[in-house]
Protein backbone atom coordinates (compact mmCIF):
# COMPACT_ATOMS: atom_id res chain seq x y z
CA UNK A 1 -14.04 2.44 -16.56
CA UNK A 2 -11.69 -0.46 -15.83
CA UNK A 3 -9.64 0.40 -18.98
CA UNK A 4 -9.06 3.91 -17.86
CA UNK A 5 -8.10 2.36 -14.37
CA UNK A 6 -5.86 0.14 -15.36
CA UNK A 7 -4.38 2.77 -17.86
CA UNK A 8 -3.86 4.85 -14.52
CA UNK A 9 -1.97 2.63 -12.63
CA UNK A 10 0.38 1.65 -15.46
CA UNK A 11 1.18 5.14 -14.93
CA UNK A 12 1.95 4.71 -11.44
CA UNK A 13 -0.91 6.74 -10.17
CA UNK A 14 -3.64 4.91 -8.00
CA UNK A 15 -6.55 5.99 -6.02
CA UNK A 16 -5.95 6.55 -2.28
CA UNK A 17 -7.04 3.96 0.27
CA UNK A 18 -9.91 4.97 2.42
CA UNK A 19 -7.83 5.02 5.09
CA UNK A 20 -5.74 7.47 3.51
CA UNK A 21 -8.77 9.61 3.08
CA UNK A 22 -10.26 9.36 6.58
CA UNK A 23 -6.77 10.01 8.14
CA UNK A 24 -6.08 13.15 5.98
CA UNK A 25 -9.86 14.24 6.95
CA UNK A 26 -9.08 14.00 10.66
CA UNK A 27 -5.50 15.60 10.79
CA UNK A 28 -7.05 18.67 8.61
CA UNK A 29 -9.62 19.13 10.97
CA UNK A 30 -7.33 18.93 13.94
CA UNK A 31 -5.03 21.44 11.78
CA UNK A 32 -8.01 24.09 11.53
CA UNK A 33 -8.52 24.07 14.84
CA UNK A 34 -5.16 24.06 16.10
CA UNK A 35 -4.92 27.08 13.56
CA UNK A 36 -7.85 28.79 15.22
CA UNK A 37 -6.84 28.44 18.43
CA UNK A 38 -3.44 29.71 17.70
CA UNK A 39 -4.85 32.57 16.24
CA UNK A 40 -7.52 33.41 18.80
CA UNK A 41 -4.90 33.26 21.90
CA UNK A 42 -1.93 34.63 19.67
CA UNK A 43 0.11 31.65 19.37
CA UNK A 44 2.60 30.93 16.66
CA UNK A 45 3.85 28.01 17.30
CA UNK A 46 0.11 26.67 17.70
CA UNK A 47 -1.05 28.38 13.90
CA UNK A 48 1.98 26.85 12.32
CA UNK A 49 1.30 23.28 13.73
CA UNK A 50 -2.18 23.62 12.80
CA UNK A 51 -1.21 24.84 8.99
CA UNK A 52 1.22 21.73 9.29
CA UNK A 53 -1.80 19.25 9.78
CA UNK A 54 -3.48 20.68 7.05
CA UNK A 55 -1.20 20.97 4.27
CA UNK A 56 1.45 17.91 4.63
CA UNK A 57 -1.17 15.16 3.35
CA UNK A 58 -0.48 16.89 -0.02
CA UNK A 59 2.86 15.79 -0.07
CA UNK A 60 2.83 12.03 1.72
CA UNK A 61 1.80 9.82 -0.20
CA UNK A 62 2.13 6.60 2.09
CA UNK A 63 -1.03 5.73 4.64
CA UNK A 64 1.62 4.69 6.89
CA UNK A 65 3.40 7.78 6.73
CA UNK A 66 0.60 9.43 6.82
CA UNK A 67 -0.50 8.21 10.25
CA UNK A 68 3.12 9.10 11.67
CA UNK A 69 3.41 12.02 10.95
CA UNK A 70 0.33 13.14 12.05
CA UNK A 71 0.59 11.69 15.14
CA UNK A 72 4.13 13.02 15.28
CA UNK A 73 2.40 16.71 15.06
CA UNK A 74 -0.40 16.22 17.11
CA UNK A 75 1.97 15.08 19.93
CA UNK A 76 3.86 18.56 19.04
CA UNK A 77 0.63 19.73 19.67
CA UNK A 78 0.34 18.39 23.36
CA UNK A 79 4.24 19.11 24.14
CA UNK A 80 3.43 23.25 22.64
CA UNK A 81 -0.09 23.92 24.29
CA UNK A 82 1.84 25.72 27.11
């Protein structure tokens, strides 16, 4: 098992960080029910932030980054509830 780890990361790939993994848990579930809403009081901006917070953890690969942007879109969130 360490072999094949090690192997990995001379790749460059390496397991995410569990705060990596908590923080892409919470933003999805804030993105489905952004989504939800949006969709249940016909809002577009709403959906699209909430399909946002679901789908850009697939493409950061940074906890850091992860965190800002996140934040960044939940405070779009706030600022669009209106």
């Amino acid at each position: 098992m360490e072999d094949e780890l090690n192997m990995l990361q001379s790749l460059g790939l390496t397991l995410p960080t569990p705060a990596y993994l908590f923080g892409m848990i919470l933003f999805s579930v804030i993105g489905i029910a952004a989504y939800r809403y949006g969709r249940k009081n016909s809002r577009k901006t709403t959906r699209w932030l909430g399909i946002a917070l679901m789908l850009y953890p697939y493409v950061i690969f940074e906890t850091w980054q992860l965190y800002v942007v996140g934040i960044g879109l939940c405070v779009s969130l706030y600022i669009w509830r209106r």
